[in-house]
N, C-alpha and C. Protein backbone atom coordinates (compact mmCIF):
# COMPACT_ATOMS: atom_id res chain seq x y z
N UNK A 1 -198.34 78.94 7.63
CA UNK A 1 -197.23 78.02 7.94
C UNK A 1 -197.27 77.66 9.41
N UNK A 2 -197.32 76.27 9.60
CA UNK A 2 -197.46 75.75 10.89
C UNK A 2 -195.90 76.18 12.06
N UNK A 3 -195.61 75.85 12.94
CA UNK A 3 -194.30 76.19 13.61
C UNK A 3 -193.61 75.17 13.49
N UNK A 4 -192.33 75.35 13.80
CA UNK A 4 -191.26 74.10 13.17
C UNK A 4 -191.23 73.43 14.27
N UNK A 5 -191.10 72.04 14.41
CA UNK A 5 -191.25 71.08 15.20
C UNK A 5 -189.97 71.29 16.45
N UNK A 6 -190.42 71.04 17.82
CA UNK A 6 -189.08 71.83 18.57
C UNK A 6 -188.45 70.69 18.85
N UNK A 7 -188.61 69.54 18.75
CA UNK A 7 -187.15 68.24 18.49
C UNK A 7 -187.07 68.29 16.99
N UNK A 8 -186.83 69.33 15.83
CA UNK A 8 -186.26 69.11 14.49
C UNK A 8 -185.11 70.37 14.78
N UNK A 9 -183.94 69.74 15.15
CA UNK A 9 -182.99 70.56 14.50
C UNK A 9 -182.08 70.88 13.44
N UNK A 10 -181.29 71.81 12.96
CA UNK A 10 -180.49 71.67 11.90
C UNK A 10 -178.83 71.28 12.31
N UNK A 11 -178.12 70.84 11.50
CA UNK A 11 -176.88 70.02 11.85
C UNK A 11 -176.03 70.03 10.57
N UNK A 12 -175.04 70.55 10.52
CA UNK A 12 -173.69 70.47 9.48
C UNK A 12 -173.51 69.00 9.32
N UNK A 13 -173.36 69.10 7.89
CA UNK A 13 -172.89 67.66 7.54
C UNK A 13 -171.45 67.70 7.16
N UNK A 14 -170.77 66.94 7.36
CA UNK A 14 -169.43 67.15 7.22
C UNK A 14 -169.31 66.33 5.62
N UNK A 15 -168.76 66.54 4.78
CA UNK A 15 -168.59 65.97 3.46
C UNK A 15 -168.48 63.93 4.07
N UNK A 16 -167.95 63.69 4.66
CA UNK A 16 -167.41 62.23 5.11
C UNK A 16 -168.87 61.46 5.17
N UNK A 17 -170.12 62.20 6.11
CA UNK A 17 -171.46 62.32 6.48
C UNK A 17 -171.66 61.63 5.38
N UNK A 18 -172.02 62.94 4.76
CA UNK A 18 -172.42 62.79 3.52
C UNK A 18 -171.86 61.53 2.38
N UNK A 19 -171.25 61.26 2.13
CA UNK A 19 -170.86 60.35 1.21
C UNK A 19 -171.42 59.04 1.62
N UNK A 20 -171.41 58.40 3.14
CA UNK A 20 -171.40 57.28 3.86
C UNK A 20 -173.40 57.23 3.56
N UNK A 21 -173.82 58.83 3.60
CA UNK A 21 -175.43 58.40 3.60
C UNK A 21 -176.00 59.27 2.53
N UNK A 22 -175.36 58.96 1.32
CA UNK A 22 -175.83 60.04 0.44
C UNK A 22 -177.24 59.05 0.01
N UNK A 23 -177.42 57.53 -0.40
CA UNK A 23 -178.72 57.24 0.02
C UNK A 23 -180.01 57.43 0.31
N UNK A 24 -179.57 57.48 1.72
CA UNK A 24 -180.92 58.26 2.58
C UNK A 24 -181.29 59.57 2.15
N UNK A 25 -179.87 60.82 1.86
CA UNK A 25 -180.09 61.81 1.48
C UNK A 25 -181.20 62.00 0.14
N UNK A 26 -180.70 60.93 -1.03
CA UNK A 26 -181.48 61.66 -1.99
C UNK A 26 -182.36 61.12 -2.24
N UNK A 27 -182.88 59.99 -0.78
CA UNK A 27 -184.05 59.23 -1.25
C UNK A 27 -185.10 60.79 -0.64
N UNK A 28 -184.77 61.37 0.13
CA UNK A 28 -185.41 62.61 0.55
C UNK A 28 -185.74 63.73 -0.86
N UNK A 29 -184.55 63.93 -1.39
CA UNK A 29 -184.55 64.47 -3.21
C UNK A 29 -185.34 63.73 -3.83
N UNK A 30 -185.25 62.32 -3.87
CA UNK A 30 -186.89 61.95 -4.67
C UNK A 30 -187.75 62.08 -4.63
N UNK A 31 -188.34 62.15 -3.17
CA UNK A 31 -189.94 62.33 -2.84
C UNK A 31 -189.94 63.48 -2.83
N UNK A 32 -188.89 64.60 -2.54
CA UNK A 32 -189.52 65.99 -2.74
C UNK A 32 -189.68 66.67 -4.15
N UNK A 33 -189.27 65.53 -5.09
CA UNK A 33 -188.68 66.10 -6.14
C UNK A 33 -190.06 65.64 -6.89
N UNK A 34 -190.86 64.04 -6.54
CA UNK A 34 -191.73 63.47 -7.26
C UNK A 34 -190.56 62.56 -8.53
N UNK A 35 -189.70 62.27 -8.00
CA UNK A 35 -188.92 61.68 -9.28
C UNK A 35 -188.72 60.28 -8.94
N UNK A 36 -188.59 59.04 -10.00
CA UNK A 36 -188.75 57.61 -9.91
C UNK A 36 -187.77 56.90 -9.74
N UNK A 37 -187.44 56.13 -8.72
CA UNK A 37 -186.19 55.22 -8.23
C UNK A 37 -184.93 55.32 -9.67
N UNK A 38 -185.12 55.32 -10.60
CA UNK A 38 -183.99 55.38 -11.98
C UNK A 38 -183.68 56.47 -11.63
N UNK A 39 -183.93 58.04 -11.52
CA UNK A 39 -183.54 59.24 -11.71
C UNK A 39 -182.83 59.81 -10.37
N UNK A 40 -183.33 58.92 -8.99
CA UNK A 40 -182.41 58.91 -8.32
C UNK A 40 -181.04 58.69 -8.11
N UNK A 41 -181.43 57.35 -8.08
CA UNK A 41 -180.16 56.49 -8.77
C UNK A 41 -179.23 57.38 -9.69
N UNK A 42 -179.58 57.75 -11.05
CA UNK A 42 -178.85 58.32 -11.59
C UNK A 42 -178.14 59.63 -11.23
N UNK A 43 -178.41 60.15 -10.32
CA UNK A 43 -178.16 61.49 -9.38
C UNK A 43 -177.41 60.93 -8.18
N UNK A 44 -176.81 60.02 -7.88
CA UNK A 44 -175.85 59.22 -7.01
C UNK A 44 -174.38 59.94 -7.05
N UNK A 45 -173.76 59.45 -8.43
CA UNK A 45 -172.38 59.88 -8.85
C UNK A 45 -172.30 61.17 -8.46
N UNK A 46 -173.08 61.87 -9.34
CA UNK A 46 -173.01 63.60 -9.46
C UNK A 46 -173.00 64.42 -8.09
N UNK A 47 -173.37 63.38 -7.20
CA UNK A 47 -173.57 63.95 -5.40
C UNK A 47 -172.40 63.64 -4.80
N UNK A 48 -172.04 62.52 -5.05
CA UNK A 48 -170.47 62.18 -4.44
C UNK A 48 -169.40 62.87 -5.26
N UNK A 49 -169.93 63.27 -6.41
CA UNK A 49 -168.48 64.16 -6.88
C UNK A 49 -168.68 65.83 -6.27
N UNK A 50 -169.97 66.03 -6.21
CA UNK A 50 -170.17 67.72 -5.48
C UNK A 50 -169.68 67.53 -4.02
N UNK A 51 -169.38 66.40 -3.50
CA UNK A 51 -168.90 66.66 -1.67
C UNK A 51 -167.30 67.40 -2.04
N UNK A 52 -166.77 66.58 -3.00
CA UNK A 52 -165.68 66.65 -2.95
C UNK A 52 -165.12 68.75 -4.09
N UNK A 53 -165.56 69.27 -4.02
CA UNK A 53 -166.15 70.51 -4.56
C UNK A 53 -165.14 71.41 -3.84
N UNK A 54 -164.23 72.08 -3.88
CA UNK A 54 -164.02 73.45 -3.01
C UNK A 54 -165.25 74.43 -2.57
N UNK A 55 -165.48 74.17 -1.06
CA UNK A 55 -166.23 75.21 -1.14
C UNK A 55 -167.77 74.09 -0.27
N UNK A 56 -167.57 72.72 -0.19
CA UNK A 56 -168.67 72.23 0.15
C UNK A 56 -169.05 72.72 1.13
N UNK A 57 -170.40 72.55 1.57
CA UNK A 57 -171.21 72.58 2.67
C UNK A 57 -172.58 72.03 2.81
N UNK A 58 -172.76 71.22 3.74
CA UNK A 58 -173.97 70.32 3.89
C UNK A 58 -174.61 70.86 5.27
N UNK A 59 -176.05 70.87 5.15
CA UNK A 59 -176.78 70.50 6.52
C UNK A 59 -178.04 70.12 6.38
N UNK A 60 -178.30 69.12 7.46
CA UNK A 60 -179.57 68.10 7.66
C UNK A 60 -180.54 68.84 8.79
N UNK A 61 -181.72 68.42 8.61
CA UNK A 61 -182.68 68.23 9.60
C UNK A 61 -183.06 67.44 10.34
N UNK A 62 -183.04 66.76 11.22
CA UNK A 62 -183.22 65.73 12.18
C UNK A 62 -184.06 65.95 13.08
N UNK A 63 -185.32 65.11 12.45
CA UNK A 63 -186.61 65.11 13.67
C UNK A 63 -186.31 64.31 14.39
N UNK A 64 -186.84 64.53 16.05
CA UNK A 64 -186.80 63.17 16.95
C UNK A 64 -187.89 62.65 16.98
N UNK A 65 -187.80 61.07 17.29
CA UNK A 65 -189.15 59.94 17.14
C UNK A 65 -189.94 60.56 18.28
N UNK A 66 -191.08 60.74 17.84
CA UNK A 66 -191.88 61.24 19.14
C UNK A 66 -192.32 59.56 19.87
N UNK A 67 -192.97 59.42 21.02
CA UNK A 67 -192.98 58.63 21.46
C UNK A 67 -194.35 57.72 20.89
N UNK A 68 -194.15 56.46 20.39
CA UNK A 68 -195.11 56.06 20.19
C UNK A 68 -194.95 55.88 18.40
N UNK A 69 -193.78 56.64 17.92
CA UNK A 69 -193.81 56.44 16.59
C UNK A 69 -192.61 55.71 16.19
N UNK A 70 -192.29 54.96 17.16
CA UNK A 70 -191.51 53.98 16.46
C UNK A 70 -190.00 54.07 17.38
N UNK A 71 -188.99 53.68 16.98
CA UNK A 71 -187.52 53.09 17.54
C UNK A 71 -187.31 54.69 17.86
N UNK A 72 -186.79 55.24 19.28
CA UNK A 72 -186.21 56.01 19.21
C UNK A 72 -184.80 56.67 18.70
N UNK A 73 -184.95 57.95 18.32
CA UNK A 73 -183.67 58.25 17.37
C UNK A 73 -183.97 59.65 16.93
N UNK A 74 -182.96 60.02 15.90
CA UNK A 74 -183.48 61.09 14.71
C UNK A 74 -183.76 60.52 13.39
N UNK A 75 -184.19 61.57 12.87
CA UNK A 75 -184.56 60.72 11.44
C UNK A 75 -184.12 61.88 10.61
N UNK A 76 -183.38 61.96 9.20
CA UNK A 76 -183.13 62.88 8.68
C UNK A 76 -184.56 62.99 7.89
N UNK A 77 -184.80 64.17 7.61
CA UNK A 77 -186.27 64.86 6.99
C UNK A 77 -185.90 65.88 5.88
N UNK A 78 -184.52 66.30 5.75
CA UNK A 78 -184.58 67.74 4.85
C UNK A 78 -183.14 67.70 4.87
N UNK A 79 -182.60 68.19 3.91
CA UNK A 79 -181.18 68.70 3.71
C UNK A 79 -180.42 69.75 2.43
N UNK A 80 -179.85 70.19 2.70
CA UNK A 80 -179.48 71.30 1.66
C UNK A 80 -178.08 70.81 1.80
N UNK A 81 -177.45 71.28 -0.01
CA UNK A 81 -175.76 71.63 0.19
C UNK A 81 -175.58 72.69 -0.90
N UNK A 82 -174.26 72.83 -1.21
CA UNK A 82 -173.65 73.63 -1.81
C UNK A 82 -172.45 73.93 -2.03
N UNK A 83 -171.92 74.28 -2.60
CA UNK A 83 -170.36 74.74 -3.39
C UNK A 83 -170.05 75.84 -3.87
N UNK A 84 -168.68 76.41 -3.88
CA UNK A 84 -168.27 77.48 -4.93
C UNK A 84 -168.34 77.00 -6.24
N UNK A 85 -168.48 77.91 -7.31
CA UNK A 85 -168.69 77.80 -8.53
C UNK A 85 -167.94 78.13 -8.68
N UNK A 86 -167.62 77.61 -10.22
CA UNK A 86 -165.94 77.78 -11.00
C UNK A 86 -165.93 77.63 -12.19
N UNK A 87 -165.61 78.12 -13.42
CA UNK A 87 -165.77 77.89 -14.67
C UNK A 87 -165.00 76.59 -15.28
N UNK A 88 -165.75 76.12 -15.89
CA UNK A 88 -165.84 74.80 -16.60
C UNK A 88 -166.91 73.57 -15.54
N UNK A 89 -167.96 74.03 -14.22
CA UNK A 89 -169.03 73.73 -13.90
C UNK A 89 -169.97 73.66 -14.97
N UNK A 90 -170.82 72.13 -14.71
CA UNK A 90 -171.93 72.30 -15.94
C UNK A 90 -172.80 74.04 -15.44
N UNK A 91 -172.99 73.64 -14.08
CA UNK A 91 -174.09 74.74 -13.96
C UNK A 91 -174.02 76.36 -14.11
N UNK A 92 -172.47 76.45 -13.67
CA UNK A 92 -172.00 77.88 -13.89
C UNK A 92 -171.96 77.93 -14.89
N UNK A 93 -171.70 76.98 -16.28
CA UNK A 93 -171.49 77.52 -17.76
C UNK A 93 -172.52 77.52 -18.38
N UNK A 94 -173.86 76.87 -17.46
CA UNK A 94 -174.85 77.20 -18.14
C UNK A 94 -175.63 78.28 -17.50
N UNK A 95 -175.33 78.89 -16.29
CA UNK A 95 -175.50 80.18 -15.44
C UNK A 95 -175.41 81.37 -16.79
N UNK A 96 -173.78 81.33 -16.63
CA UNK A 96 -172.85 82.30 -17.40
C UNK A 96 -173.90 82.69 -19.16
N UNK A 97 -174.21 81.33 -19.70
CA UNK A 97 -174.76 81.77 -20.56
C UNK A 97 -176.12 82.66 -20.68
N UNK A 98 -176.87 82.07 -19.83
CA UNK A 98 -178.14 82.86 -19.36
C UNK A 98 -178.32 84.46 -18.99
N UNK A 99 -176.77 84.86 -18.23
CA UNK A 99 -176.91 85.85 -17.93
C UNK A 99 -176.47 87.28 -18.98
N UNK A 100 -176.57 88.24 -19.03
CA UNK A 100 -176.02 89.44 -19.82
C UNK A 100 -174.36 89.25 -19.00
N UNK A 101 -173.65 89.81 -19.58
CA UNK A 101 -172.21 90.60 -19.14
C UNK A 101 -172.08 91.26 -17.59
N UNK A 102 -173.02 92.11 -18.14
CA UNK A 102 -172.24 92.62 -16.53
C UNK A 102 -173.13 91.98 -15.31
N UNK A 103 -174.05 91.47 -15.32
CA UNK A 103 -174.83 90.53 -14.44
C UNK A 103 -173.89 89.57 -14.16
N UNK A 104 -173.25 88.78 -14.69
CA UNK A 104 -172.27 87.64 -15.12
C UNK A 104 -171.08 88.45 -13.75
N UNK A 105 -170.39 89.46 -14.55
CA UNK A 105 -169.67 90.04 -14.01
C UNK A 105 -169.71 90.54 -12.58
N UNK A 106 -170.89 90.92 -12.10
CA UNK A 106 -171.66 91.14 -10.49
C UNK A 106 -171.64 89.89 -9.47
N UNK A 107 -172.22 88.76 -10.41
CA UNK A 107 -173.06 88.32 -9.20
C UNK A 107 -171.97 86.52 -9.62
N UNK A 108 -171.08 86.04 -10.38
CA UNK A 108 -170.28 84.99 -10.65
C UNK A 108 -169.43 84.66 -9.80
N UNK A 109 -168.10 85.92 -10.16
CA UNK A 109 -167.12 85.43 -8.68
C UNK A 109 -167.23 84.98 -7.84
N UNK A 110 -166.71 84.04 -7.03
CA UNK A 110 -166.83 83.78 -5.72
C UNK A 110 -168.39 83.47 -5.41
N UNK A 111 -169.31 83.52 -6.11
CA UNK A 111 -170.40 82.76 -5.81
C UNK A 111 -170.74 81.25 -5.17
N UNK A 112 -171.68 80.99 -4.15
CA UNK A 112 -171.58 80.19 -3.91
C UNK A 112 -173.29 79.59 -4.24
N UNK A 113 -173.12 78.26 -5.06
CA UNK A 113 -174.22 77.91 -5.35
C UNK A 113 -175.11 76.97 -4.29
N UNK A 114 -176.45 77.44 -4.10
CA UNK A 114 -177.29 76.38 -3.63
C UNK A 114 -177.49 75.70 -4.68
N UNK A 115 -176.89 73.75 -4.62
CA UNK A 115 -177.18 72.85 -5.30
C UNK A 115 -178.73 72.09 -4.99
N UNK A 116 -178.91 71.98 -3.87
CA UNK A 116 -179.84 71.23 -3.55
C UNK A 116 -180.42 71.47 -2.05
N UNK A 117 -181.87 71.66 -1.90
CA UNK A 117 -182.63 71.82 -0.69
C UNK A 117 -183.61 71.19 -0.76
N UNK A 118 -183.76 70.36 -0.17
CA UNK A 118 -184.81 69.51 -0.17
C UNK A 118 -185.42 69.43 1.03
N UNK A 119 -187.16 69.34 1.39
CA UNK A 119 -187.44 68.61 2.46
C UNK A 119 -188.15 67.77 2.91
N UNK A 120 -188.51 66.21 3.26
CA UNK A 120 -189.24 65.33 2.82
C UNK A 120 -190.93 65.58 3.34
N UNK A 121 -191.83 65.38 1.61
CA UNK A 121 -193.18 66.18 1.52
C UNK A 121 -194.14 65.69 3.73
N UNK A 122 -193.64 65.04 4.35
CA UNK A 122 -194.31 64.77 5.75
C UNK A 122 -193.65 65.74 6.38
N UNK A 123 -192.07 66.25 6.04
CA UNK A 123 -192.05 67.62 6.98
C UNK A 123 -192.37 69.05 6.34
N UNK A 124 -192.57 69.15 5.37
CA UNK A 124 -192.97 70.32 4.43
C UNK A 124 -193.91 71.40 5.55
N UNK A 125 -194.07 72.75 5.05
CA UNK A 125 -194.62 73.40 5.59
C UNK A 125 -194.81 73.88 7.71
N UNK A 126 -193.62 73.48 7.65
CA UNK A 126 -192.81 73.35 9.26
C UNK A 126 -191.82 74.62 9.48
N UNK A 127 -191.61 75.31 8.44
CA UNK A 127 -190.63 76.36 8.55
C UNK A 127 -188.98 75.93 8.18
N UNK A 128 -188.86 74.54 7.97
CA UNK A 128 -187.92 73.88 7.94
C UNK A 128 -186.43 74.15 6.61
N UNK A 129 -187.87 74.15 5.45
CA UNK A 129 -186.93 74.94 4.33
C UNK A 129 -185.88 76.24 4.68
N UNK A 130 -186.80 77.04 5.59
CA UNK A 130 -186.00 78.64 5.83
C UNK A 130 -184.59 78.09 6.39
N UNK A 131 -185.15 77.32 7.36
CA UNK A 131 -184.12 77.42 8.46
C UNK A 131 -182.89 76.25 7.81
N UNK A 132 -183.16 75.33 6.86
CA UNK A 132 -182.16 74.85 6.17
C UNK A 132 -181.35 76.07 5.43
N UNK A 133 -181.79 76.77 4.70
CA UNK A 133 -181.30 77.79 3.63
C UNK A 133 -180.42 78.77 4.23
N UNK A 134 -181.53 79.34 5.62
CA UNK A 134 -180.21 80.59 6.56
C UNK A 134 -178.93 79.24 6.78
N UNK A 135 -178.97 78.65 7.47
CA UNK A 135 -178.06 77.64 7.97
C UNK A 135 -176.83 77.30 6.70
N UNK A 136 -177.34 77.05 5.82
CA UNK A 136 -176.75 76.42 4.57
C UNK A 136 -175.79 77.96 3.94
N UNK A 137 -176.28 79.08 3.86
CA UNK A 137 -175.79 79.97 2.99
C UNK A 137 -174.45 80.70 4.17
N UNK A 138 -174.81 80.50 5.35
CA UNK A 138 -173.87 81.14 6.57
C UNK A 138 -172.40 81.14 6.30
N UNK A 139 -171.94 81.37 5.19
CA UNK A 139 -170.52 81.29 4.52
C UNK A 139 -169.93 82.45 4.36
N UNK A 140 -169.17 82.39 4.42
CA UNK A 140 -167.78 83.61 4.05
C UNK A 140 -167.85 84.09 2.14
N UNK A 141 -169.09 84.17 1.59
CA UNK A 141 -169.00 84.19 0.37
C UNK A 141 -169.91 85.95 0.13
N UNK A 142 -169.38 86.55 -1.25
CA UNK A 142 -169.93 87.54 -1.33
C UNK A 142 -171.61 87.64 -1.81
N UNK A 143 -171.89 86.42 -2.29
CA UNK A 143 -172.97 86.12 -3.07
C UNK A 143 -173.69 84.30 -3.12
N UNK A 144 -174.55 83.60 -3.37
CA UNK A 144 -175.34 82.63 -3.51
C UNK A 144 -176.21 83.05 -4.52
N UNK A 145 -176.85 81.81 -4.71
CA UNK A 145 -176.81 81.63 -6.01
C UNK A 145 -177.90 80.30 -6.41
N UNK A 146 -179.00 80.15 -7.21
CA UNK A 146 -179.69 79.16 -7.37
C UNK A 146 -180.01 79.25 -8.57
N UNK A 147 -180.79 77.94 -8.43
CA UNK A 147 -182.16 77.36 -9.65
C UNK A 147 -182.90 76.96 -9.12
N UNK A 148 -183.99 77.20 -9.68
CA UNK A 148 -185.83 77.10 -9.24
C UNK A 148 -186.52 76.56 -10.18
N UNK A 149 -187.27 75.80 -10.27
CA UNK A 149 -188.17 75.96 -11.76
C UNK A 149 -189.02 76.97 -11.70
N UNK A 150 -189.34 77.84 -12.63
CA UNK A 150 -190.01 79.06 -12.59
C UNK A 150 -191.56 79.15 -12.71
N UNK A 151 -191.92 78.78 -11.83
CA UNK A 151 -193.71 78.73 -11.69
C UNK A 151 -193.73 79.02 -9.96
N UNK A 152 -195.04 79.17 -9.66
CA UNK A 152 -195.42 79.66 -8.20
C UNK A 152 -195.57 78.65 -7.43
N UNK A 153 -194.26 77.98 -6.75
CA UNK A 153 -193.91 77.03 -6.26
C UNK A 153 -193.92 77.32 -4.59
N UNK A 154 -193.98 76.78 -3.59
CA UNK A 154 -193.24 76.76 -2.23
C UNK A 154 -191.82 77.47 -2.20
N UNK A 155 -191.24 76.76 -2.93
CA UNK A 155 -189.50 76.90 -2.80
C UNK A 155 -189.64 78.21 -3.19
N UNK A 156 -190.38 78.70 -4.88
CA UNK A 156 -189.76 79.80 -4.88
C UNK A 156 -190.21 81.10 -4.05
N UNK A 157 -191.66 80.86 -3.84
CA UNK A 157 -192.10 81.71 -2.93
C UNK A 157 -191.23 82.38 -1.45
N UNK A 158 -190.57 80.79 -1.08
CA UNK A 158 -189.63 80.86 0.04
C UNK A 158 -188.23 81.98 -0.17
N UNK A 159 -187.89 81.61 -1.86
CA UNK A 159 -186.62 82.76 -1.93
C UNK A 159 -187.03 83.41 -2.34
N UNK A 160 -188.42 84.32 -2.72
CA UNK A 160 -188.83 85.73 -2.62
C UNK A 160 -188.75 86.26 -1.79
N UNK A 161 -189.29 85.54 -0.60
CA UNK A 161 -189.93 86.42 0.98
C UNK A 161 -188.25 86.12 1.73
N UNK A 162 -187.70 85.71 1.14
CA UNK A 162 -185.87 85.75 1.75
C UNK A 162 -184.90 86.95 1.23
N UNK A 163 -185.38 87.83 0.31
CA UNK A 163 -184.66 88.72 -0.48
C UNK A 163 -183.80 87.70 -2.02
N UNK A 164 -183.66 87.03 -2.20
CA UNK A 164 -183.63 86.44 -3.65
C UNK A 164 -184.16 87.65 -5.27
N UNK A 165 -183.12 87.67 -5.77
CA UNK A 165 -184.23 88.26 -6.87
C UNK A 165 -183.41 87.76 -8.01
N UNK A 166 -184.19 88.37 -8.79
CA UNK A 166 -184.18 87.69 -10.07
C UNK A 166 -183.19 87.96 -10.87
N UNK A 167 -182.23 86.86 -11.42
CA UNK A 167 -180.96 87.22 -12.37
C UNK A 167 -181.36 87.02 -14.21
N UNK A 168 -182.39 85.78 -14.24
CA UNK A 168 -182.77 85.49 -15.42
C UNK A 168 -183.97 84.32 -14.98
N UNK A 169 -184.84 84.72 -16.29
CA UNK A 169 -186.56 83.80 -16.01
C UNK A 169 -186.41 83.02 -17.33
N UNK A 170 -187.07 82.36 -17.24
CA UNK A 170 -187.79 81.17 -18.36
C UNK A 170 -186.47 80.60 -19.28
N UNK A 171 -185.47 80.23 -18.22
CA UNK A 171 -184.32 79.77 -18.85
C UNK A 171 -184.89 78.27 -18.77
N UNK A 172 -184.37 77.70 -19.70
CA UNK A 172 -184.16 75.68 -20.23
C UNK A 172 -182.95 75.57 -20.09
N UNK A 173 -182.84 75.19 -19.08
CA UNK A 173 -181.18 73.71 -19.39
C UNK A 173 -181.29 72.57 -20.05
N UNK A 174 -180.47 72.52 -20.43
CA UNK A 174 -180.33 70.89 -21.37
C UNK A 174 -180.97 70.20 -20.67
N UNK A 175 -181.83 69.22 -21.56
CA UNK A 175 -182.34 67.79 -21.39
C UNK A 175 -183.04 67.98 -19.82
N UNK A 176 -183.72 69.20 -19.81
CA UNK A 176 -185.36 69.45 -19.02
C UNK A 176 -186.13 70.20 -19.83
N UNK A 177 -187.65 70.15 -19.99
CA UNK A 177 -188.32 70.89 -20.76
C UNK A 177 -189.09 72.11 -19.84
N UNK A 178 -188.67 72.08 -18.58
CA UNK A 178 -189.84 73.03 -17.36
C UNK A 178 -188.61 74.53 -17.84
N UNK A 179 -189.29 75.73 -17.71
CA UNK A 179 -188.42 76.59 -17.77
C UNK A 179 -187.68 77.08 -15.72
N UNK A 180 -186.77 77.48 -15.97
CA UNK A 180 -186.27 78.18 -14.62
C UNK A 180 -186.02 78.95 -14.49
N UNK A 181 -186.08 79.73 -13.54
CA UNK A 181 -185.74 81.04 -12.70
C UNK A 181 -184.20 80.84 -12.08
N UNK A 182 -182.98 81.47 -12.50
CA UNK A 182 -181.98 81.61 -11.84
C UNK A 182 -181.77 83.13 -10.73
N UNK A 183 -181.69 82.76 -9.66
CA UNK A 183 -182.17 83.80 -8.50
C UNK A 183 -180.42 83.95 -8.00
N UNK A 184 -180.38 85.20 -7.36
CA UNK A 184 -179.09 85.56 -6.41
C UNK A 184 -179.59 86.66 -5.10
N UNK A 185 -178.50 86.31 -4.28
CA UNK A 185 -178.79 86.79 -2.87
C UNK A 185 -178.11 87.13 -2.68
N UNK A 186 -177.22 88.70 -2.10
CA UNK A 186 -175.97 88.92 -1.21
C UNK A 186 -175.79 88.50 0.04
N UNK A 187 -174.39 87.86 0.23
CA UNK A 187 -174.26 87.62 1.94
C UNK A 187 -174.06 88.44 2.45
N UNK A 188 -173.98 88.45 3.81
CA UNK A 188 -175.04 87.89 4.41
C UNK A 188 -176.44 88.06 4.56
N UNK A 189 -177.08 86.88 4.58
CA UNK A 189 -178.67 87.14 4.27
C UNK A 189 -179.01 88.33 5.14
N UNK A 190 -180.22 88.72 4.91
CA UNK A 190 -181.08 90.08 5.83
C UNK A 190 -182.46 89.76 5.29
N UNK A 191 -183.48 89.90 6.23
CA UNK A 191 -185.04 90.63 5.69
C UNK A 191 -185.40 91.07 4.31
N UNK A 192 -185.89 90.72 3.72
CA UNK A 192 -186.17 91.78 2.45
C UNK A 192 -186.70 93.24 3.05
N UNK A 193 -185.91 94.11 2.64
CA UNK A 193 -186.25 95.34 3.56
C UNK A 193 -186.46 96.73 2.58
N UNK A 194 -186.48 96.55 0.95
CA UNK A 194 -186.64 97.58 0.26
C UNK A 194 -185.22 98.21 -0.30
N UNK A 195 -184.39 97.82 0.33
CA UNK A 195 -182.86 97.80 0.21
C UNK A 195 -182.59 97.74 -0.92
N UNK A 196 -181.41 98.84 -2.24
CA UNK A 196 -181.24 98.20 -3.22
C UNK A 196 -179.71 97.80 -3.06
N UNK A 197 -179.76 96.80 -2.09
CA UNK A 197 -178.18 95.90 -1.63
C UNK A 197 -178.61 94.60 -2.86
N UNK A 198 -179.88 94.18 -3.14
CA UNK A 198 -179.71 92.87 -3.88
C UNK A 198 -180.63 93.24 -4.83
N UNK A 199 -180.51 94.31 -5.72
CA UNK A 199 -180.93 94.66 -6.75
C UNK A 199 -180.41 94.31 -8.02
N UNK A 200 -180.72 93.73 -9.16
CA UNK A 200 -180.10 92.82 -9.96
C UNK A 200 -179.02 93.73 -10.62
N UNK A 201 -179.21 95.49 -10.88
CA UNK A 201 -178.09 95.88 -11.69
C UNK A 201 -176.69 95.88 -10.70
């Protein structure tokens, strides 16, 4: 992994941010995602209704124009958000089902989900993901909380070597055919250190 660029910093998005450039945001979710102008688009609504979420939190990456590459400025490159989860969420009720009882019971409450981290494939491999994710999870919550697709990806590699482990594998959500990995983390993050603080029982 190369070093993270020292004009890319990270920056809170305030929900208001966000709504005014959700756009730009998930034109960044497309290309990292590999998904086609329709499926963006269709992922519009569902972003402006998660700002408004108890529990939001946004933050961007902003490279500066180096000289010679164009209009000076920042450019957003990467962004993550997230929310508390709450029952009658599509994702928590399809969490909830995936998991056994007392897993459910551990790691649900007060959870706070990573919805989305993205970072666009020209800043990839910059260190940029980490430092979105510490930044993004820095909440007053007992627990976080994701989806991955479950193959040997970047991303997931990234929430292995973060302490992430495993709540449930080769889960399908509706209307995707890739299976996923639903992962959890205790706050506040730490090292993976051998610790059984984020051990799934």
């Amino acid at each position: 992994m190369t070093g993270t660029r020292p004009d890319t910093r990270i920056l809170e998005l305030p929900p208001q941010w966000m709504r005014e450039n959700m756009h730009a945001v998930l034109a960044i979710y497309g290309a990292a995602m590999g998904y086609d102008s329709g499926v963006v688009a269709g992922r519009y609504g569902y972003a402006i209704q998660h700002t408004e979420r108890p529990g939001f939190r946004a933050v961007g990456a902003f490279a500066q124009a180096r000289e010679g590459d164009g209009p000076a400025g920042e450019q957003l490159v990467g962004f993550g958000y997230g929310y508390l989860i709450a029952p009658g969420q599509w994702w928590h009720d399809q969490v909830r089902a995936a998991l056994d009882r007392r897993t459910a019971k551990k790691w649900l409450p007060g959870a706070f989900e990573v919805c989305e981290l993205h970072v666009d494939p020209g800043s990839q491999s910059q260190g940029l993901g980490r430092r979105l994710l510490h930044a993004l999870v820095d909440v007053p919550h007992p627990v976080a909380l994701l989806s991955t697709p479950d193959a040997d990806t970047k991303a997931f590699r990234l929430y292995q070597a973060d302490g992430f482990v495993d709540l449930a594998r080769n889960y399908h959500f509706p209307g995707d055919s890739r299976p996923f990995a639903i992962l959890g983390i205790k706050l506040p993050m730490h090292p993976r250190d051998g610790s059984p603080e984020n051990s799934r029982a």
